[in-house]
C-alpha atoms as a PDB file:
ATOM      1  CA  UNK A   1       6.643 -25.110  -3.805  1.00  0.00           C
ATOM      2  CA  UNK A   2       9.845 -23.686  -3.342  1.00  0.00           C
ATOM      3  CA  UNK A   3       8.671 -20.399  -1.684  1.00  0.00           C
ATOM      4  CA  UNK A   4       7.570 -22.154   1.033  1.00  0.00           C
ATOM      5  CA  UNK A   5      10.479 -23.160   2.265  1.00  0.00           C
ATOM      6  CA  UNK A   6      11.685 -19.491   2.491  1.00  0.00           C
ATOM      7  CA  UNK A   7      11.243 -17.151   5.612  1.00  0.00           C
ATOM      8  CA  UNK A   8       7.919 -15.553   5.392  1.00  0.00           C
ATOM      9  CA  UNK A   9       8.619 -12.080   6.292  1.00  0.00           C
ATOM     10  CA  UNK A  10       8.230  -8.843   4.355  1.00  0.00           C
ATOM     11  CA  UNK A  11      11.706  -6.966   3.871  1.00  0.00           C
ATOM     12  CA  UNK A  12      13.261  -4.392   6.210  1.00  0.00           C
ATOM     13  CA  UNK A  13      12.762  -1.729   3.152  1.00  0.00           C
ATOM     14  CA  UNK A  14       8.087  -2.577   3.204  1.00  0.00           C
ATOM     15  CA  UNK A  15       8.156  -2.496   7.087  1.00  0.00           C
ATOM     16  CA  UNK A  16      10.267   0.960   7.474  1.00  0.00           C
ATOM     17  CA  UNK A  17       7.967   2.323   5.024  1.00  0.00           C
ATOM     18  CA  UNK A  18       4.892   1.402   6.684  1.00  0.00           C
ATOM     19  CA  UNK A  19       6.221   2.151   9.701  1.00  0.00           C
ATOM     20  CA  UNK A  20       7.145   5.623   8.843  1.00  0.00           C
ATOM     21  CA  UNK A  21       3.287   6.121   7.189  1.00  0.00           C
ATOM     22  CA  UNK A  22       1.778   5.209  11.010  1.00  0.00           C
ATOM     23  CA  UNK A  23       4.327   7.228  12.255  1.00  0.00           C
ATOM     24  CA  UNK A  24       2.834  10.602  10.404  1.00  0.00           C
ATOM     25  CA  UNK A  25      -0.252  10.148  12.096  1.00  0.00           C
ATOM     26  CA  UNK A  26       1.714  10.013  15.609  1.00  0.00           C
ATOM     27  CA  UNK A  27       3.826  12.452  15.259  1.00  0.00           C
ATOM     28  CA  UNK A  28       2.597  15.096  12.959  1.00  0.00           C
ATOM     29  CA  UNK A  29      -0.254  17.273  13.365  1.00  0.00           C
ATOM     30  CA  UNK A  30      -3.465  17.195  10.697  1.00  0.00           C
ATOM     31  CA  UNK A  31      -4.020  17.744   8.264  1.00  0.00           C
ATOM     32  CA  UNK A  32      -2.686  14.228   7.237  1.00  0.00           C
ATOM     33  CA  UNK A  33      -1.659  13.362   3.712  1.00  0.00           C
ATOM     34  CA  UNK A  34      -2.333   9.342   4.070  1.00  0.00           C
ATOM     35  CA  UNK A  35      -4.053   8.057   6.740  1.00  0.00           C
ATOM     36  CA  UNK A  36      -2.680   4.403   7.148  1.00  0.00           C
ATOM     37  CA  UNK A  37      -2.126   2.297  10.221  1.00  0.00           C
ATOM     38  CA  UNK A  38      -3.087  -1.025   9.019  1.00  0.00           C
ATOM     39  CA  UNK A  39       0.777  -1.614   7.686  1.00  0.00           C
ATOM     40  CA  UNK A  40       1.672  -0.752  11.537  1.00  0.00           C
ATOM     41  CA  UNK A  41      -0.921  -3.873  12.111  1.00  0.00           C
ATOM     42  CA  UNK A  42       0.263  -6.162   9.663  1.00  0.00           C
ATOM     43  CA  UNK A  43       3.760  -5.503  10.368  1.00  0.00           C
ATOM     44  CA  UNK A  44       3.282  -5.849  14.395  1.00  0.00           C
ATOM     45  CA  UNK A  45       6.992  -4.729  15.012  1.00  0.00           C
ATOM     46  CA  UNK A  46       6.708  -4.702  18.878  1.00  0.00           C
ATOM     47  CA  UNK A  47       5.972  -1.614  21.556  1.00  0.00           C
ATOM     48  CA  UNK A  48       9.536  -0.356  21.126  1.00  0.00           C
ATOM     49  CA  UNK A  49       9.005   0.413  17.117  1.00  0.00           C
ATOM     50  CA  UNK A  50       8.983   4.174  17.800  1.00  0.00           C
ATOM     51  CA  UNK A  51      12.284   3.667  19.565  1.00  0.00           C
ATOM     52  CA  UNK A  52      14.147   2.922  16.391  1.00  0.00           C
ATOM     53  CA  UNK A  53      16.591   5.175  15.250  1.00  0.00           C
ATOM     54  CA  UNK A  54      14.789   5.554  11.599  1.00  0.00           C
ATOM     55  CA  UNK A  55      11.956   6.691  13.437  1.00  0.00           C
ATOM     56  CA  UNK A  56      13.658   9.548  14.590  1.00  0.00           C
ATOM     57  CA  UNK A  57      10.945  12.350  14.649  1.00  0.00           C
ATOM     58  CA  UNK A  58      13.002  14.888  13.536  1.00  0.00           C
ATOM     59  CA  UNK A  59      16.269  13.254  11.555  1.00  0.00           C
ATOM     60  CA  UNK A  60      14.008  11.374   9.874  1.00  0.00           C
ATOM     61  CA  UNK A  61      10.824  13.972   8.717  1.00  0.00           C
ATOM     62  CA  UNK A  62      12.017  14.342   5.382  1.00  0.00           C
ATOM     63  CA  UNK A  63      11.558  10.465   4.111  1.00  0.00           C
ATOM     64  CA  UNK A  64       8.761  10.243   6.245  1.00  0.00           C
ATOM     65  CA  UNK A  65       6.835  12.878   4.502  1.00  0.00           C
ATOM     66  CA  UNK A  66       8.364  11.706   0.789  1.00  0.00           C
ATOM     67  CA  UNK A  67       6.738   8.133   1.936  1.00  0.00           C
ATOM     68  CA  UNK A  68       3.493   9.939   2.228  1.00  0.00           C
ATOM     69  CA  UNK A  69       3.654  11.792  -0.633  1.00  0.00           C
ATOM     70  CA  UNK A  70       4.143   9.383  -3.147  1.00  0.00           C
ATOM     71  CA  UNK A  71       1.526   7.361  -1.279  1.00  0.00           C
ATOM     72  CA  UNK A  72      -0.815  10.374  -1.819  1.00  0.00           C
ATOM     73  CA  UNK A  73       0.112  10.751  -5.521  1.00  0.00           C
ATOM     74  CA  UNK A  74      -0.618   7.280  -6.460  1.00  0.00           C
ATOM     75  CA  UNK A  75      -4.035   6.885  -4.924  1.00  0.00           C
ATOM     76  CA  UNK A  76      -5.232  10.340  -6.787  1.00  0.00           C
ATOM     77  CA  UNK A  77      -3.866   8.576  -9.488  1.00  0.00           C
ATOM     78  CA  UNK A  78      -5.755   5.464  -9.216  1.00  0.00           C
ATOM     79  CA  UNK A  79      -8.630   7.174  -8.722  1.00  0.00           C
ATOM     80  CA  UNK A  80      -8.504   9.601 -11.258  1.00  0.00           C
ATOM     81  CA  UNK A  81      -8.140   6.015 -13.318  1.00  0.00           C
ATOM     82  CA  UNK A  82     -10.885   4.495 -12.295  1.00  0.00           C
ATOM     83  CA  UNK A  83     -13.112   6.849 -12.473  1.00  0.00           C
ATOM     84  CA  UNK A  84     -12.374   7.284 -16.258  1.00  0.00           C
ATOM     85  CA  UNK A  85     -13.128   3.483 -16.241  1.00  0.00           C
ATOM     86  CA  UNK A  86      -9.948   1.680 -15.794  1.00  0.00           C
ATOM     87  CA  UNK A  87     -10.508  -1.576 -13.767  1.00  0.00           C
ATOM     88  CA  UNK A  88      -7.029  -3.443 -13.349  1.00  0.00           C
ATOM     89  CA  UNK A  89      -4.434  -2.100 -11.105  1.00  0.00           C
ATOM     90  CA  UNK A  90      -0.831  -3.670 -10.903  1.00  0.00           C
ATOM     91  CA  UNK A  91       1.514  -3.206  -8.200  1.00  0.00           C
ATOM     92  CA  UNK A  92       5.199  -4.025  -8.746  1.00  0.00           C
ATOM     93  CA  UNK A  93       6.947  -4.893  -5.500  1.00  0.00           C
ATOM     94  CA  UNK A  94       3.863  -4.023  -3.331  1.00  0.00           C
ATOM     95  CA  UNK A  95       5.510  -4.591   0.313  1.00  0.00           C
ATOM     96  CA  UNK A  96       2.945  -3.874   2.529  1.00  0.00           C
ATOM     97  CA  UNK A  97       0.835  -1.441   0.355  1.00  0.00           C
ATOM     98  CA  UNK A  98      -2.900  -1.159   2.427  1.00  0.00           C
ATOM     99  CA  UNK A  99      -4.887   0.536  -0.684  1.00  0.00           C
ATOM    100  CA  UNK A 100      -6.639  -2.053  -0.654  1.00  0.00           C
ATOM    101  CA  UNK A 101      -7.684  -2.350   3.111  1.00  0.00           C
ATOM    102  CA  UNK A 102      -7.970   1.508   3.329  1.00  0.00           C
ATOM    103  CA  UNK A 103      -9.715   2.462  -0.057  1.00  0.00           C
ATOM    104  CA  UNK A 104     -12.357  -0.582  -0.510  1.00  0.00           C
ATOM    105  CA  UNK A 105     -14.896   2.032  -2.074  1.00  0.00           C
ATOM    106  CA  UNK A 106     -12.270   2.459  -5.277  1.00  0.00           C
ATOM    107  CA  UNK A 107     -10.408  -0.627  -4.460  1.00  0.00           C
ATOM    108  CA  UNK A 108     -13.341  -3.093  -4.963  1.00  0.00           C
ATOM    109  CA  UNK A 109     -14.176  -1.559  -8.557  1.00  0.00           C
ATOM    110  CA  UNK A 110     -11.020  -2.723  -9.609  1.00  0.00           C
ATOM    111  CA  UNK A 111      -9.041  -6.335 -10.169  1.00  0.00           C
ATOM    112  CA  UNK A 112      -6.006  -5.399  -8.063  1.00  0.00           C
ATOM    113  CA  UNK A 113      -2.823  -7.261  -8.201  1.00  0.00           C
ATOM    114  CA  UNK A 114       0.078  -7.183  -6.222  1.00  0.00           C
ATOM    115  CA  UNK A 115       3.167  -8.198  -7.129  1.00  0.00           C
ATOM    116  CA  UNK A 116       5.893  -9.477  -4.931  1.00  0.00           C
ATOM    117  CA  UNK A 117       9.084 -12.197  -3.614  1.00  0.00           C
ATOM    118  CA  UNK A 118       7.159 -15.695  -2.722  1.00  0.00           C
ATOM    119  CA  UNK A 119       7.801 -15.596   0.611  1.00  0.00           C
ATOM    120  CA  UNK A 120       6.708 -11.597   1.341  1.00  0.00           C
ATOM    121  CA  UNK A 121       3.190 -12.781  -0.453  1.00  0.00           C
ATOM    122  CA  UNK A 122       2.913 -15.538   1.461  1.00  0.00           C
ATOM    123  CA  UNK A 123       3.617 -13.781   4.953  1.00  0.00           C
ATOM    124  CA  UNK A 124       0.891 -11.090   3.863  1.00  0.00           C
ATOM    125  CA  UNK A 125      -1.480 -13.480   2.988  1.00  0.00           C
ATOM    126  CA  UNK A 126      -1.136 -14.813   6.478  1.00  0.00           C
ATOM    127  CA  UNK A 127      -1.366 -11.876   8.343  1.00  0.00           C
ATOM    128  CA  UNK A 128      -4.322 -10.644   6.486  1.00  0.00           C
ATOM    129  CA  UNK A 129      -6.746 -13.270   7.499  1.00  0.00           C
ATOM    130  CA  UNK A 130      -4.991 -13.559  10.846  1.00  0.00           C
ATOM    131  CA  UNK A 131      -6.168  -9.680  11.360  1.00  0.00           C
ATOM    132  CA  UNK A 132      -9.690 -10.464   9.518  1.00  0.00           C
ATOM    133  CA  UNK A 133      -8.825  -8.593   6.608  1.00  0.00           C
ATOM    134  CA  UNK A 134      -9.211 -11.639   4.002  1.00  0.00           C
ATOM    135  CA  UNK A 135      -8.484 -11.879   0.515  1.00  0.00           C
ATOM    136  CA  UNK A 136     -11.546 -10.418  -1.261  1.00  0.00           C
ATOM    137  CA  UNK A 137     -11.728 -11.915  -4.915  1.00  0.00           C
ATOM    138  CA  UNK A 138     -10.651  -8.825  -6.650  1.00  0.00           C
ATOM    139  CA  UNK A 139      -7.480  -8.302  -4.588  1.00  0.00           C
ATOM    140  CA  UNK A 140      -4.483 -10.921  -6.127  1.00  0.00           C
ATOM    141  CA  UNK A 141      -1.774 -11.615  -4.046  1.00  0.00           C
ATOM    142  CA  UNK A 142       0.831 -12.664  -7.155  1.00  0.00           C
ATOM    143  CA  UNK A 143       4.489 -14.316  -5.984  1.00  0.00           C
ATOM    144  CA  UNK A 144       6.754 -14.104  -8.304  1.00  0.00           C
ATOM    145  CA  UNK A 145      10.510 -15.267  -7.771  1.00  0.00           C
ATOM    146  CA  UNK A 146      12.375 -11.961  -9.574  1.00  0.00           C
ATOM    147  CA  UNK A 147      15.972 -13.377  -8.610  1.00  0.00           C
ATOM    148  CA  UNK A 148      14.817 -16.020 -10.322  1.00  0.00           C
ATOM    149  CA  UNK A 149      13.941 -14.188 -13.656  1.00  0.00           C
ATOM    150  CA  UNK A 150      10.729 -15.209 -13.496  1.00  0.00           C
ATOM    151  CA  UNK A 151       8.035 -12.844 -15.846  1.00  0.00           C
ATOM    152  CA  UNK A 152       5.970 -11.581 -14.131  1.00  0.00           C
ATOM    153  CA  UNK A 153       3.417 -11.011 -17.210  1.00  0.00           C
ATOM    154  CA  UNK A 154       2.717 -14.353 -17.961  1.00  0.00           C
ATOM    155  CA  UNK A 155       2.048 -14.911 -14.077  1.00  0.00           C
ATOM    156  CA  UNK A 156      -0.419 -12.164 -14.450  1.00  0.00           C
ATOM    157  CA  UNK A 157      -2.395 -13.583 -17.196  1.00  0.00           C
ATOM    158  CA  UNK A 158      -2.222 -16.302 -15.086  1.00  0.00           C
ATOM    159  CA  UNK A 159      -4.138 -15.234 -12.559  1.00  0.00           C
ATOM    160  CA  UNK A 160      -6.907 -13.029 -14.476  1.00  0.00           C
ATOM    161  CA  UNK A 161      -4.982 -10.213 -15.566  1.00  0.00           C
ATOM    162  CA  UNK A 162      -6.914  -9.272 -19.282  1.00  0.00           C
ATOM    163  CA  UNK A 163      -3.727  -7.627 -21.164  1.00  0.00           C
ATOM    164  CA  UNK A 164      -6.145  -6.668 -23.647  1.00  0.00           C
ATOM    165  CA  UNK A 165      -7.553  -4.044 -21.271  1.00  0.00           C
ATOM    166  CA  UNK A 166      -5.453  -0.788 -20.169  1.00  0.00           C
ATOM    167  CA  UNK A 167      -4.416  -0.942 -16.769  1.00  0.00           C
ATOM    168  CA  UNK A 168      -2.287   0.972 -14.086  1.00  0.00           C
ATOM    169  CA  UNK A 169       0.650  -0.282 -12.979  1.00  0.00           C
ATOM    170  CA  UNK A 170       2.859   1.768 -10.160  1.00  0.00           C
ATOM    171  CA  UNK A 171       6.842   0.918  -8.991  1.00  0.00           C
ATOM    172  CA  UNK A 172       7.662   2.921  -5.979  1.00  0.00           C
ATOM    173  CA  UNK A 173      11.041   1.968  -3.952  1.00  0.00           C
ATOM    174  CA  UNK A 174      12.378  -0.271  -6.427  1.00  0.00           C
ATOM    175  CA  UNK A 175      14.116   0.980  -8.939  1.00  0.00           C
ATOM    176  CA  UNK A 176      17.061   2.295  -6.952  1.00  0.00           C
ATOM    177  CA  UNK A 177      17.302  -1.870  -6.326  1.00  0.00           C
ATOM    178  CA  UNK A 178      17.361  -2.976  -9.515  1.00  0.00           C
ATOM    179  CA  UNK A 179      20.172  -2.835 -12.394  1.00  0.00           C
ATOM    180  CA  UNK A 180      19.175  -0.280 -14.987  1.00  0.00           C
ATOM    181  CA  UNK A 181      18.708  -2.854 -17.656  1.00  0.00           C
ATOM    182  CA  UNK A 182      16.036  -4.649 -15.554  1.00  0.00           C
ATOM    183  CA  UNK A 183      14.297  -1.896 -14.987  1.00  0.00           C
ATOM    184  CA  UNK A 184      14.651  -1.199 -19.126  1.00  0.00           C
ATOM    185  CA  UNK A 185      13.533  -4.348 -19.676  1.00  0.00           C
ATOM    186  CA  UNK A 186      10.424  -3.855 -17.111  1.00  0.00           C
ATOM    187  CA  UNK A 187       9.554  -0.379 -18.923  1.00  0.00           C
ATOM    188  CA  UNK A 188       9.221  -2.111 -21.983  1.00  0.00           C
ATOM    189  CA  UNK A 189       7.140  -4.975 -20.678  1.00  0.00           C
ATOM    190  CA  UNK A 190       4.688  -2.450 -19.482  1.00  0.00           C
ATOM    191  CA  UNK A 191       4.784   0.018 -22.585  1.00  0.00           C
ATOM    192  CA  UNK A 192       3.109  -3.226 -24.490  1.00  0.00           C
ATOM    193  CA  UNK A 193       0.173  -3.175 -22.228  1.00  0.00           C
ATOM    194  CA  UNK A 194      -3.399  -2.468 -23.913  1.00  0.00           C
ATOM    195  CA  UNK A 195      -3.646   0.955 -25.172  1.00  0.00           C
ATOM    196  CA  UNK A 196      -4.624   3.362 -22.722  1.00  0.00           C
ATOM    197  CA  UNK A 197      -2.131   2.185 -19.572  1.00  0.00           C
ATOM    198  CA  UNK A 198      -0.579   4.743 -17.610  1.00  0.00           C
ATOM    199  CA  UNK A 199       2.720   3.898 -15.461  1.00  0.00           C
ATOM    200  CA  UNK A 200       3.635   5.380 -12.258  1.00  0.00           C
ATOM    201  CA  UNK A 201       7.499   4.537 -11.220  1.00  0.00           C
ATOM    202  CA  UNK A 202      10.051   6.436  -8.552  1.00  0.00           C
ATOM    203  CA  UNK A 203      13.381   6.664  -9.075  1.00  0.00           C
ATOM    204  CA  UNK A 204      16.457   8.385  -7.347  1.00  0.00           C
ATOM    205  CA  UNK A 205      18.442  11.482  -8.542  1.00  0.00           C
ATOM    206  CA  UNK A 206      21.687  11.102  -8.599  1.00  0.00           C
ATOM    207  CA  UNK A 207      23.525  12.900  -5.088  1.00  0.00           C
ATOM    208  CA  UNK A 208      24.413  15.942  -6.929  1.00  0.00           C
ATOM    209  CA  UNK A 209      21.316  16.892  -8.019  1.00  0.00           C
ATOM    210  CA  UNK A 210      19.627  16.272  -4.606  1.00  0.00           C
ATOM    211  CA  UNK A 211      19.214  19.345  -2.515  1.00  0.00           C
ATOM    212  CA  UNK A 212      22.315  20.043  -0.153  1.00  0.00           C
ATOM    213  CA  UNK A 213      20.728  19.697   3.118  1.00  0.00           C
ATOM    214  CA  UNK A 214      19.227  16.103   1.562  1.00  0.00           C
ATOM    215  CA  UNK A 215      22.458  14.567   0.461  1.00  0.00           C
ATOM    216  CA  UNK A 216      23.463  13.479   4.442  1.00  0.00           C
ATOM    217  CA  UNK A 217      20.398  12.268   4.639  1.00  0.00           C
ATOM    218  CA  UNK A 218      20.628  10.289   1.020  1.00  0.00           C
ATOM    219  CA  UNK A 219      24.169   8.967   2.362  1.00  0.00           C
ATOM    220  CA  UNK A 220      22.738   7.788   5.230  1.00  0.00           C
ATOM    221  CA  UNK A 221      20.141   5.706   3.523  1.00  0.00           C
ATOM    222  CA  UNK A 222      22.459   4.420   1.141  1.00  0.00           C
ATOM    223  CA  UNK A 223      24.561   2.743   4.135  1.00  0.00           C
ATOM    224  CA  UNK A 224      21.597   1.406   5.608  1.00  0.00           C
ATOM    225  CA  UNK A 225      20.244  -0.211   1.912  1.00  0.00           C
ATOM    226  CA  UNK A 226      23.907  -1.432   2.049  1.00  0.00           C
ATOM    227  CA  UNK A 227      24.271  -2.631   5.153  1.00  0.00           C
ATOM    228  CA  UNK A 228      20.988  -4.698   5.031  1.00  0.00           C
ATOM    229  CA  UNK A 229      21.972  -6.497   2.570  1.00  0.00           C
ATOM    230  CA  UNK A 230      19.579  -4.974  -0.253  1.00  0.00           C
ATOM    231  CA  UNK A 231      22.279  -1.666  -2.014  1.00  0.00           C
ATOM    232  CA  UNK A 232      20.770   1.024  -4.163  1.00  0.00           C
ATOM    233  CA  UNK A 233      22.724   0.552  -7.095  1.00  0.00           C
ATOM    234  CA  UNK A 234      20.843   2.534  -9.962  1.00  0.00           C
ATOM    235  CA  UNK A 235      19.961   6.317 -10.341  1.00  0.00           C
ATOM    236  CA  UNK A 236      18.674   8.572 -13.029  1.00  0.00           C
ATOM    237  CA  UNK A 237      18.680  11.976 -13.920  1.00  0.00           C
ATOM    238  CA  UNK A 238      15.094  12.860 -14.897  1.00  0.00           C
ATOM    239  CA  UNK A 239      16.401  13.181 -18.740  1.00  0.00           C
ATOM    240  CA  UNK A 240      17.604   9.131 -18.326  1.00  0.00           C
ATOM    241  CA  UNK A 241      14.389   8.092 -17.123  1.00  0.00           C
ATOM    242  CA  UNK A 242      12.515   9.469 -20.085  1.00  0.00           C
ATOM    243  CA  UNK A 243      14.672   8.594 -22.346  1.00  0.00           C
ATOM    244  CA  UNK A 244      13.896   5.290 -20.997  1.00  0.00           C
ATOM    245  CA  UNK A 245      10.487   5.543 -21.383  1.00  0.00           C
ATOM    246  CA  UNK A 246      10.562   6.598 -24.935  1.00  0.00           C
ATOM    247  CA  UNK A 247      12.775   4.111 -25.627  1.00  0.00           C
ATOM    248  CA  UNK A 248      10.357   1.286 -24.376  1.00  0.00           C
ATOM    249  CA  UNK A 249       7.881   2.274 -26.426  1.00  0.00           C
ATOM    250  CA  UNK A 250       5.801   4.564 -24.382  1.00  0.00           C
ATOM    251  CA  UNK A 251       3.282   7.293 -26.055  1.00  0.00           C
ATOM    252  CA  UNK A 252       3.537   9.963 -23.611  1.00  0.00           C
ATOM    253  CA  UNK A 253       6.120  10.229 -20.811  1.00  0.00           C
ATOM    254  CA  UNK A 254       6.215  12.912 -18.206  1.00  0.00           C
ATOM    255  CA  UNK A 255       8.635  13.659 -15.009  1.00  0.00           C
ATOM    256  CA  UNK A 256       7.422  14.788 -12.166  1.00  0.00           C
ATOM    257  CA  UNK A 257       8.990  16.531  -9.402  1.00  0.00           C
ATOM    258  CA  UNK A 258       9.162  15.527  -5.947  1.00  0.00           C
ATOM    259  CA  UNK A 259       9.520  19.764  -5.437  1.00  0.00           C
ATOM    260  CA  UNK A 260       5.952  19.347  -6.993  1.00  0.00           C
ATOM    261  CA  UNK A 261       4.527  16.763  -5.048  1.00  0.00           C
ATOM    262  CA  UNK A 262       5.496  19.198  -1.958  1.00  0.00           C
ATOM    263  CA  UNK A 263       3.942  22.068  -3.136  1.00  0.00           C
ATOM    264  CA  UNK A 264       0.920  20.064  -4.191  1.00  0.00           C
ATOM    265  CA  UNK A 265       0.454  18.461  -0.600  1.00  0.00           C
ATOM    266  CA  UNK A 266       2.298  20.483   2.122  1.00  0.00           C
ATOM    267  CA  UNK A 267       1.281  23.924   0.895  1.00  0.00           C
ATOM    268  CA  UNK A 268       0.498  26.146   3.811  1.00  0.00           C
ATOM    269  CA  UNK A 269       1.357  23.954   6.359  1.00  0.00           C
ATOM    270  CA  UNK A 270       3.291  25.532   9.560  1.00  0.00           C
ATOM    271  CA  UNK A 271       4.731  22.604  11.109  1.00  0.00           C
ATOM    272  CA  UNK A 272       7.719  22.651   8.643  1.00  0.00           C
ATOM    273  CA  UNK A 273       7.035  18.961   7.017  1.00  0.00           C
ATOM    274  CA  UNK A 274       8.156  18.748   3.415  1.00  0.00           C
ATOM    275  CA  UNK A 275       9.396  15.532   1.592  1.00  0.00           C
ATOM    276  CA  UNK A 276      13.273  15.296   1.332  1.00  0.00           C
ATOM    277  CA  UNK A 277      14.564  15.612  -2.228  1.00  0.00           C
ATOM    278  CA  UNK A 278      15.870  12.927  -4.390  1.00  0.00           C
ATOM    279  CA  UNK A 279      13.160  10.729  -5.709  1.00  0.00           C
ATOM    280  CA  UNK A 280      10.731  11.637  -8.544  1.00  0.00           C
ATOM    281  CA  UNK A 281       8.501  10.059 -10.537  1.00  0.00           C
ATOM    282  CA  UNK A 282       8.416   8.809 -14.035  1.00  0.00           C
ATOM    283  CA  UNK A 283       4.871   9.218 -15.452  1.00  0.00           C
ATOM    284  CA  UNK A 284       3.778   6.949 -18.748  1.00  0.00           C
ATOM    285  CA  UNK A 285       1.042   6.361 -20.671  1.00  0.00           C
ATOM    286  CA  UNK A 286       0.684   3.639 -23.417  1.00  0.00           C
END
């Protein structure tokens, strides 16, 4: 197959991110708002990973604690989902997401599929049977070649995906990637899921309506995204995203906040750790 023949590595974007998730449990004190160092693990970046300059303790709290938060807000929502009885989870562009590995008591009630390039799917394969991990049956590892145009639907039914029953699917980190008719043309494949389906997507503000002390930061992130090849190129006002939504066919669309996902998770804390502004969520329901 023609994936093989790619490098087998995750992207620079999935290993920063884990990174910065094992770096909240070195660096700042409890309480913690993910717990996850098995993307530290699977990544194995070398002794010197704290060294980096993203890694920066303090230049770099802000995304660190955004990373964590939108980690947070997606596993309540998953299991908020499956305890109402929802059994298929979908991730789009999954990186080096460890839901799985951390959460097997909600994980292994649901069929979980992950979504990503060939060659990132078949690196984590690898590296989760070489750290004894495995594949359990109900976690799908799904490569599929986006540059490509490849739809990533059909690949689901392929591998046991029931579109007749509703099912979560969550986009963090990609939309800022993608051109904004892609990710229209994504919103709609999802708003024709079963009945019932509830979407959870980021996306980026534009720089004037991030917070002043954020925009340096946002620059900064946009040269790296640039210089590594992989530019943010799309960003929404709240009002564009769920006009989006509607558009696509949704039922019910919501915007939250990132100011809200600080206040729900970093209330009360004295350490002075709150997410950096700039990316919020579009909430959908089918």
């Amino acid at each position: 197959m023609a994936y093989e023949q790619q490098t087998e590595t995750p992207d620079n974007t999935a290993v920063r991110t884990a990174l910065w998730r094992a770096m909240h449990l070195r660096v700042d004190p409890p309480p913690h708002v993910v717990e996850d160092e098995i993307g530290l693990r699977l990544a194995a970046p070398g002794d010197d990973w704290r060294d980096r300059p993203d890694m920066d303790p303090q230049a770099t709290s802000g995304f660190r604690a955004a990373i964590v938060a939108r980690a947070r807000f997606v596993e309540d929502l998953i299991a908020e989902q499956a305890d109402r009885g929802v059994t298929q989870y979908v991730i789009l562009g999954a990186g080096l997401d460890t839901f799985a590995q951390r959460r097997p008591e909600v994980a292994s009630r649901l069929q979980i599929f992950e979504i990503d390039q060939p060659g990132t799917q078949a690196w984590k394969r690898h590296r989760l049977v070489e750290l004894g991990y495995g594949v359990p049956d109900w976690l799908h590892l799904v490569p599929v070649d986006f540059e490509a145009g490849a739809a990533w639907p059909e690949q689901l039914s392929a591998v046991g995906f029931d579109p007749g029953r509703p099912a979560v699917v969550v986009s963090t980190g990609v939309t800022m990637y993608l051109t904004k008719d892609a990710t229209a043309a994504t919103l709609r494949r999802i708003a024709a899921l079963a009945p019932g389906s509830t979407l959870a997507m980021t996306f980026l503000l534009p720089a004037e309506l991030v917070d002043d002390s954020d925009r340096r930061g946002l620059r900064a992130s946009q040269d790296g995204a640039r210089a590594s090849g992989t530019p943010f190129i799309s960003f929404y006002t709240p009002q564009e995203m769920l006009a989006l939504g509607r558009e696509a066919g949704f039922k019910d669309t919501r915007h939250v906040a990132g100011t809200s996902l600080a206040e729900r998770y970093f209330a009360g804390r004295t350490d002075g750790l709150r997410p950096s502004s700039g990316e919020n969520f579009l909430l959908a329901t089918t």
